[in-house]
Protein backbone atom coordinates (compact mmCIF):
# COMPACT_ATOMS: atom_id res chain seq x y z
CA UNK A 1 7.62 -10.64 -34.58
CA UNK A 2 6.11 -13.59 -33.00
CA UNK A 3 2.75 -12.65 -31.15
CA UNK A 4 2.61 -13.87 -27.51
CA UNK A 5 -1.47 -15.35 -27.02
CA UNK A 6 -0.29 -18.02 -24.45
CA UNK A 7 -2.54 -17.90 -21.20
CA UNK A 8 -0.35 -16.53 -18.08
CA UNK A 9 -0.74 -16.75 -14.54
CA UNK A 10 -1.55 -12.88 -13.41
CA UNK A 11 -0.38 -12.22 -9.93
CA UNK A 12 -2.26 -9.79 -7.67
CA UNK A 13 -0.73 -6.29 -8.00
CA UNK A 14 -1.60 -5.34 -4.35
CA UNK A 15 0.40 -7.53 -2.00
CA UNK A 16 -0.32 -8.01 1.83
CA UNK A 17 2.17 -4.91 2.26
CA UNK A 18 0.16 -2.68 0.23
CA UNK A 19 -3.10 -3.88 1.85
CA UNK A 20 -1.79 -3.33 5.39
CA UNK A 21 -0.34 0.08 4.16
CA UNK A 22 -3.77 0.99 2.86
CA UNK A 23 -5.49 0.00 6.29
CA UNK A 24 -3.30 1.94 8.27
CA UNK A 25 -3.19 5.53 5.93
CA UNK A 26 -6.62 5.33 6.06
CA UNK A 27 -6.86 5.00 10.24
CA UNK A 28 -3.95 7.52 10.93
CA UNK A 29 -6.12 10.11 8.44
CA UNK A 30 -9.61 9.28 10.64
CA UNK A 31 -8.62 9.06 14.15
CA UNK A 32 -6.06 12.46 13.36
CA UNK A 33 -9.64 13.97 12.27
CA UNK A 34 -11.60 12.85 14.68
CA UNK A 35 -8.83 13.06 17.27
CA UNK A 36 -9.19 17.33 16.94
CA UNK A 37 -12.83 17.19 17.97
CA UNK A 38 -12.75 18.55 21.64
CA UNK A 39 -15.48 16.55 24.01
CA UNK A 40 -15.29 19.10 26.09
CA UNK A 41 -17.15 22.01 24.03
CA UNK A 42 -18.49 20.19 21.18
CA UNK A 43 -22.15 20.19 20.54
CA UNK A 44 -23.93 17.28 18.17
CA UNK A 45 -23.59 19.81 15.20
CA UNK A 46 -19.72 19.66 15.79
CA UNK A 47 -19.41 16.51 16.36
CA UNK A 48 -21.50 15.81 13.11
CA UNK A 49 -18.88 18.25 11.27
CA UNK A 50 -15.94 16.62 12.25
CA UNK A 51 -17.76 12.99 11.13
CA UNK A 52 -17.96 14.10 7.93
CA UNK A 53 -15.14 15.32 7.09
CA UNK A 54 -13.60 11.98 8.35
CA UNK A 55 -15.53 10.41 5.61
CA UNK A 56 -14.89 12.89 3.43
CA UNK A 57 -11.23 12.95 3.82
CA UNK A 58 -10.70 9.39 3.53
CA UNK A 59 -13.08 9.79 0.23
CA UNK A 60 -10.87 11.39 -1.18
CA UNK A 61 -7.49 10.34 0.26
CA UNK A 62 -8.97 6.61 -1.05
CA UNK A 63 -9.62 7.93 -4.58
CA UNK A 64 -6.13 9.74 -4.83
CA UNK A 65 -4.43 6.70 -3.61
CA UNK A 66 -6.17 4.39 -5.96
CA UNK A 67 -5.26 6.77 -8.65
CA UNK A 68 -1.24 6.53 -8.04
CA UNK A 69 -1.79 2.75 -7.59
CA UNK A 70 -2.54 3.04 -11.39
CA UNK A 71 0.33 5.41 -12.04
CA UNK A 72 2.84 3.77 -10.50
CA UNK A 73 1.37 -0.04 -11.95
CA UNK A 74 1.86 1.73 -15.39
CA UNK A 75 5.31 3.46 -14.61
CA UNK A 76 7.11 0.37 -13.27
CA UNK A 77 5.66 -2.16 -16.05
CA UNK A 78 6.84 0.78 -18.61
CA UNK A 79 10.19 0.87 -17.30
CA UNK A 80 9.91 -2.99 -17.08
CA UNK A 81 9.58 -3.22 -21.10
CA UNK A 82 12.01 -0.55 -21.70
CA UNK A 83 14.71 -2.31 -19.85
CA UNK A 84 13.98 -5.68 -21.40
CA UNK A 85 13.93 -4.35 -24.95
CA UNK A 86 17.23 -2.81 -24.28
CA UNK A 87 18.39 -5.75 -23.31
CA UNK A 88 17.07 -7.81 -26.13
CA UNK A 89 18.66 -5.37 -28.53
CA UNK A 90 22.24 -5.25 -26.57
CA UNK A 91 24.64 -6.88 -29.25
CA UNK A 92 27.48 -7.31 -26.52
CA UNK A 93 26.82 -9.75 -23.80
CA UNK A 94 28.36 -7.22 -21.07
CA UNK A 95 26.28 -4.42 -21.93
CA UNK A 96 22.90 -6.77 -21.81
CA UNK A 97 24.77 -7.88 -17.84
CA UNK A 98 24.78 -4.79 -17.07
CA UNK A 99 21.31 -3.78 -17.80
CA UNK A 100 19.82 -6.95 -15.89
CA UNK A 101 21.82 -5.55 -12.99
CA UNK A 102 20.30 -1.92 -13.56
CA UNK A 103 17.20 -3.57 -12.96
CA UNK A 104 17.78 -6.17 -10.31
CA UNK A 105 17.05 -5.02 -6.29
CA UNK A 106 20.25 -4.43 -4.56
CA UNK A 107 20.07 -7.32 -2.02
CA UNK A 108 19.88 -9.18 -5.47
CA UNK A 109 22.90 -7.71 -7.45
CA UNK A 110 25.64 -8.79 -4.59
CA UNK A 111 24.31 -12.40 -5.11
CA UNK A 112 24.04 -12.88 -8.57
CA UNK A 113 27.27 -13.55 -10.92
CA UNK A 114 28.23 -13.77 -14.24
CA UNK A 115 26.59 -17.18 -14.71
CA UNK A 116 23.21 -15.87 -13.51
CA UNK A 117 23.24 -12.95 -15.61
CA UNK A 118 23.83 -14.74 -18.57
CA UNK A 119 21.37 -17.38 -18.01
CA UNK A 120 18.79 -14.66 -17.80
CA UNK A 121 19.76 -12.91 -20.36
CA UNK A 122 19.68 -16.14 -22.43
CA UNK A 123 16.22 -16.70 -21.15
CA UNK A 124 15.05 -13.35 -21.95
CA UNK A 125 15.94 -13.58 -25.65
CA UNK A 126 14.61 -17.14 -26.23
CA UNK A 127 10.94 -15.48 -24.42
CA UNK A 128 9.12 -13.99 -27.26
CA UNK A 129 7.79 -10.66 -27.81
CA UNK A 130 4.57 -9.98 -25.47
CA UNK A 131 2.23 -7.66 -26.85
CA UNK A 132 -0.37 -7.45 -23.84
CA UNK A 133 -1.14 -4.73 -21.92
CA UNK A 134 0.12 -3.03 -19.39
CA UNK A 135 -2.64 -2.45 -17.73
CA UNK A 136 -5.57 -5.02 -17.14
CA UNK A 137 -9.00 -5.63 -15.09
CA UNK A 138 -6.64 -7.11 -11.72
CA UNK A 139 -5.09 -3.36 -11.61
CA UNK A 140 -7.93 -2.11 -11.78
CA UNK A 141 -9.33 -4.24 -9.03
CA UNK A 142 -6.60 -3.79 -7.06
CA UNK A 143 -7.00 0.31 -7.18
CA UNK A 144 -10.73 -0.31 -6.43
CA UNK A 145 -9.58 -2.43 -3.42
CA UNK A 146 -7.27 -0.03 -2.62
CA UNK A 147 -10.26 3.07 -2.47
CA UNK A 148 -12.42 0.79 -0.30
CA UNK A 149 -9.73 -0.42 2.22
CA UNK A 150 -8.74 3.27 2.96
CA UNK A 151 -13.10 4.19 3.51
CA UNK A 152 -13.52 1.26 5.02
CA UNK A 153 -10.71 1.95 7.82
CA UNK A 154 -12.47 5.03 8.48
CA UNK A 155 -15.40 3.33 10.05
CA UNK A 156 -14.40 1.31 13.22
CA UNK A 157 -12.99 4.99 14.43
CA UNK A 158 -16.65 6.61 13.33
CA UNK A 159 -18.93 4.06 14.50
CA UNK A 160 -18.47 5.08 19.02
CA UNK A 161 -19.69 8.44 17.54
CA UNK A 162 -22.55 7.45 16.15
CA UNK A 163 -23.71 4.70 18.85
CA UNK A 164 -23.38 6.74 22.16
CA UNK A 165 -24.50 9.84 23.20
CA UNK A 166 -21.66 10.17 25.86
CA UNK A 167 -18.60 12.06 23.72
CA UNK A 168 -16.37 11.15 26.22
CA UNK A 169 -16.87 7.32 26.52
CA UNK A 170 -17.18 7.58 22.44
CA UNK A 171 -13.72 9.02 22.31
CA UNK A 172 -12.05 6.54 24.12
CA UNK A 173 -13.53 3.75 22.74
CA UNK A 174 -12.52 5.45 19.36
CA UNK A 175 -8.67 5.67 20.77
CA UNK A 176 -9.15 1.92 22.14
CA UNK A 177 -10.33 0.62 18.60
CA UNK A 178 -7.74 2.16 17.07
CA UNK A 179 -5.03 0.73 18.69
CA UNK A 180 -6.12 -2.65 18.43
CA UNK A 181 -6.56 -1.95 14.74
CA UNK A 182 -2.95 -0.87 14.65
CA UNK A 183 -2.04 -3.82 16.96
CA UNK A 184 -3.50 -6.80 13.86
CA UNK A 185 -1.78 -4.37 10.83
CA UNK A 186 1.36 -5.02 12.55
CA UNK A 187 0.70 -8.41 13.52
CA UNK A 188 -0.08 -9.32 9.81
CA UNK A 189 2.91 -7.26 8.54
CA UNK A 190 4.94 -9.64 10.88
CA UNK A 191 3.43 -13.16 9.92
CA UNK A 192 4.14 -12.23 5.98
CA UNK A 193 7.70 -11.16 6.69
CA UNK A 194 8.09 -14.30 8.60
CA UNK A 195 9.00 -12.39 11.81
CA UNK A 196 10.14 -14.81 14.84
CA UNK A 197 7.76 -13.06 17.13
CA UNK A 198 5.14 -11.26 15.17
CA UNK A 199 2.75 -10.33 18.18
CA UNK A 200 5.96 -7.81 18.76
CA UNK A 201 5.48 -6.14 15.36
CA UNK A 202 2.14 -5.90 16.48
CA UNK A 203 2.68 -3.92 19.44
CA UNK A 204 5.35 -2.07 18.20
CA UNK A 205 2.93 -1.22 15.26
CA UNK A 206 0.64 0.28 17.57
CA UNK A 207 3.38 2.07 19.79
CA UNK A 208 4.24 3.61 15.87
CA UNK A 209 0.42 4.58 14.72
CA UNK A 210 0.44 6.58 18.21
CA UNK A 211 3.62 8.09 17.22
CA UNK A 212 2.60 9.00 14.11
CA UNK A 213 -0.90 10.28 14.56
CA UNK A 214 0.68 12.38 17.63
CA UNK A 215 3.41 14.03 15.24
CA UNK A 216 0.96 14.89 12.22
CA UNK A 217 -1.19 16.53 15.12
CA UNK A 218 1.59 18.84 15.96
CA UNK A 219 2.52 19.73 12.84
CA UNK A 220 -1.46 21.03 12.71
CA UNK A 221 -2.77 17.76 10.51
């Protein structure tokens, strides 16, 4: 078998979806949090409390979510190989079609024919045999990027709390932050899909985070 050492283009692993995603876990999980303080009857102590464990739940939500980033990097690259090796060792041409459309997306397998799946399959057995890793430093980057974009989305929600002294005026500005921060995840989410009108995803991103954060509050989140 013919070692593979030729340099390749690595793409990033976390894609403007992911990012967004990341961003907007990590804001529904603070402003839920800091959403149960009650201005009302909380003291500095409380509000302190309910601070940290903002922080700390993002912490860890961050760490657990950069964790599966690795999982899943490792699972679909896996199944990846698995699938290509099958194909590589399919002696009937059918059988090695039928695995590439295993594989291919839906929306992909409608428009591809029995030209296209032999072309790739031609492809694939003229490639030779890769032995690099699965895994490599951009994952990792991207799971580290991943931890810090869910922290980091904690702190815009944080900060009225911890520059003025009235809990009521801090609480709304917390609420007003957040939907504007909802408001620019959906507007990105709608310039990378193309979207006709993507200051609509953006508001209808922010009527969604208010949905969302309302429903995980009554089901005691």
């Amino acid at each position: 078998m013919k070692r593979d050492d030729t340099p390749i283009t690595v793409e990033d692993s976390l894609d403007p979806v992911d990012l967004c995603s990341e961003i907007l876990f990590g804001l529904i999980m603070a402003v839920t949090i800091v959403g149960s303080l009650s201005v009302a009857t909380a003291g500095t102590n409380d509000v302190r409390t309910v601070l940290a464990a903002a922080l700390g739940c993002n912490l860890a939500w961050g760490l657990v979510d950069a964790v599966m980033h690795i999982v899943r990097t490792v699972t679909e690259r896996t199944r990846i190989r698995t699938v290509a090796t099958r194909i590589r060792a399919a002696t009937d041409p059918a059988e090695a079609h039928r695995l590439i459309q295993e594989a291919l997306p839906p929306s992909f397998v409608v428009i591809t024919g029995h030209e296209e799946l032999e072309g790739m399959r031609r492809r694939l057995l003229a490639l030779p045999l890769s032995f690099r890793p699965i895994l490599d430093r951009h994952d990792v980057s991207a799971a580290v990027r991943i931890f810090f974009y869910v922290v980091i989305a904690t702190f815009p929600v944080v900060v009225p709390f911890l520059v003025m002294n009235d809990l009521g005026r801090a609480m709304r500005t917390a609420q007003a932050v957040t939907l504007v921060m909802l408001f620019l995840v959906g507007l990105a989410l709608g310039r990378y899909a193309g979207h006709a009108h993507p200051l609509r995803t953006g508001v209808c991103m922010a009527i969604l985070g208010v949905a969302l954060v309302a429903a995980v509050k009554a089901l005691g989140g």
